[in-house]
Protein backbone atom coordinates (compact mmCIF):
# COMPACT_ATOMS: atom_id res chain seq x y z
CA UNK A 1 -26.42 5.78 0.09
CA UNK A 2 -25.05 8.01 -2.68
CA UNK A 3 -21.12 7.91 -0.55
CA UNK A 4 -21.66 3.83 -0.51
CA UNK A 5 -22.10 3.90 -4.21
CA UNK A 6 -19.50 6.78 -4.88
CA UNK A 7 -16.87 4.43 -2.62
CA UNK A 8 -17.71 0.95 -4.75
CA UNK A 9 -16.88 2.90 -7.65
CA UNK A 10 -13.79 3.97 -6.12
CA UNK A 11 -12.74 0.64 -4.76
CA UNK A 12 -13.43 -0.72 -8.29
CA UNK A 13 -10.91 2.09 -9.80
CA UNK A 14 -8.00 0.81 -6.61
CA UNK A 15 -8.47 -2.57 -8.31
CA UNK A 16 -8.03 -2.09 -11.61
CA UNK A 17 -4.90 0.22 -10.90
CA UNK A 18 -3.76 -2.42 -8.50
CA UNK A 19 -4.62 -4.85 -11.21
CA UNK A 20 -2.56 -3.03 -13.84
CA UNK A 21 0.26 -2.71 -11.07
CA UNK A 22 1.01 -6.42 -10.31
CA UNK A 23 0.71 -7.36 -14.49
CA UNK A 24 3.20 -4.68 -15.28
CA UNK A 25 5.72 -5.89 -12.03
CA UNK A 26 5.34 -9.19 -13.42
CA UNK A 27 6.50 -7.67 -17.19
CA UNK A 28 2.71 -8.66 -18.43
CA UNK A 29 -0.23 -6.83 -20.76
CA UNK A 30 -0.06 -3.66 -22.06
CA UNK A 31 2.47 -1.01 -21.54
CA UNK A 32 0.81 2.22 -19.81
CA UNK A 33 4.03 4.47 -20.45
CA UNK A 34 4.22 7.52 -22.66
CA UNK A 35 8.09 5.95 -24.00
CA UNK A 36 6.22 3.51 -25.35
CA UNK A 37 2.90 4.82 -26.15
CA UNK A 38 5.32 7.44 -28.22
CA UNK A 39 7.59 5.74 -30.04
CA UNK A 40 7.56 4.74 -33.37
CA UNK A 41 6.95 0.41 -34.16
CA UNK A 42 10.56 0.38 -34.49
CA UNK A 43 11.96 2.12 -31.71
CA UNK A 44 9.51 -0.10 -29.65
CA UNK A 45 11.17 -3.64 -31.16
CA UNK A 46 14.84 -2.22 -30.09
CA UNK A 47 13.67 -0.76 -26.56
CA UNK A 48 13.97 -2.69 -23.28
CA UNK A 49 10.82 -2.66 -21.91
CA UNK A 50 11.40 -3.71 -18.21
CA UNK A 51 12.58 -0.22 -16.60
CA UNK A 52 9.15 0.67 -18.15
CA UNK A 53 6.98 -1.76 -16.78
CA UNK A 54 8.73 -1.06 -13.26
CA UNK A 55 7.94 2.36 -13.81
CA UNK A 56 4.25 1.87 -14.37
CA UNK A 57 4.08 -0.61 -12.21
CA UNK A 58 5.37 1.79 -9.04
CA UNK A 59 2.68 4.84 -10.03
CA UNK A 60 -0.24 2.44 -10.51
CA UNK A 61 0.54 1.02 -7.22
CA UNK A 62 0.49 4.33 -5.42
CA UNK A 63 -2.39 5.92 -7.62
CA UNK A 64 -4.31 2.88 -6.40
CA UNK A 65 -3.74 3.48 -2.65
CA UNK A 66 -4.89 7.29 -3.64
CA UNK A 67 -8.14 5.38 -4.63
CA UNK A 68 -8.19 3.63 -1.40
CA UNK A 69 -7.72 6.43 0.92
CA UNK A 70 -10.69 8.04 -0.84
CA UNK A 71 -12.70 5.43 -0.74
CA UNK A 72 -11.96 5.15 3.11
CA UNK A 73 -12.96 8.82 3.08
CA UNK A 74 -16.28 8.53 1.54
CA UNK A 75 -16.81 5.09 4.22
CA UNK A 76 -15.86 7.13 6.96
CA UNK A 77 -17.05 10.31 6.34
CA UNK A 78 -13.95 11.94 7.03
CA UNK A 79 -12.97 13.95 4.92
CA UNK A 80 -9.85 14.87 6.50
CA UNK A 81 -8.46 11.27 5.68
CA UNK A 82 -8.04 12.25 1.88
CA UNK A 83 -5.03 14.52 2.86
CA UNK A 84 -3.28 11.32 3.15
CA UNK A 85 -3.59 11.27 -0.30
CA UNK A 86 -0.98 13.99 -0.97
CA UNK A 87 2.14 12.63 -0.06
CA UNK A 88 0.90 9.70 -2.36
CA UNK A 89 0.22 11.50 -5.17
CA UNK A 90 3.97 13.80 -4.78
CA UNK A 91 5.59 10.17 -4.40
CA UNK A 92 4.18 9.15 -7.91
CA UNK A 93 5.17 12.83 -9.40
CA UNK A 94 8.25 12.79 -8.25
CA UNK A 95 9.15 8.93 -8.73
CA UNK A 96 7.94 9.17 -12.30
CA UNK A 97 10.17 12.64 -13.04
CA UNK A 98 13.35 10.52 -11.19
CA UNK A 99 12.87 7.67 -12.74
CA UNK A 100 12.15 9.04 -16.74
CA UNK A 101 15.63 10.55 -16.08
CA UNK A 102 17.66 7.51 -15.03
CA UNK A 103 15.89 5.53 -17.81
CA UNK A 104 17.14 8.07 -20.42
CA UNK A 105 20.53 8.05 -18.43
CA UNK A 106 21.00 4.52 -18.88
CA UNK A 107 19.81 4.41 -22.43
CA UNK A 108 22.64 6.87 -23.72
């Protein structure tokens, strides 16, 4: 009963994230990026704010299949499912590293 509960929760979490995925591909709400959560109120009127959005867009979308996979887990009491979750969570690492670079290569 406890691992049905647990996995609602978790599903709930996949949503939002998805949630906040699909507003920021579509350029919408608030921006869930350090570059912007950082900089000053001017910096943020001059800054283009799409490469941003695509950015947070891309790592909510995979941190919300790592919510997924454990929710699966918890379903199916496998627990050997949530290694799946590791080349997810590396993808969003490493995409975010990549993609902070060519944002501050562009912007030069």
């Amino acid at each position: 009963m406890a691992a049905l509960i647990l996995s609602i929760l978790i599903f709930g979490v996949a949503g939002v994230t998805l949630l906040i995925s699909i507003r920021s591909f579509r350029c919408r709400g608030y921006l869930f990026n350090n570059a912007y959560l950082y900089a000053s109120k001017e910096e943020r009127e001059h800054m283009d704010w799409k490469p941003y959005y695509r950015q947070t867009a891309i790592v909510f979308l995979l941190l919300s299949m790592v919510f997924v996979i454990i929710g699966v887990s918890l379903i199916a009491h496998n627990y050997r499912i949530t290694l799946l979750e590791i080349p997810f969570i590396l993808g969003a690492v490493i995409y975010a590293i990549i993609s902070t670079v060519r944002i501050n290569e562009v912007g030069r």
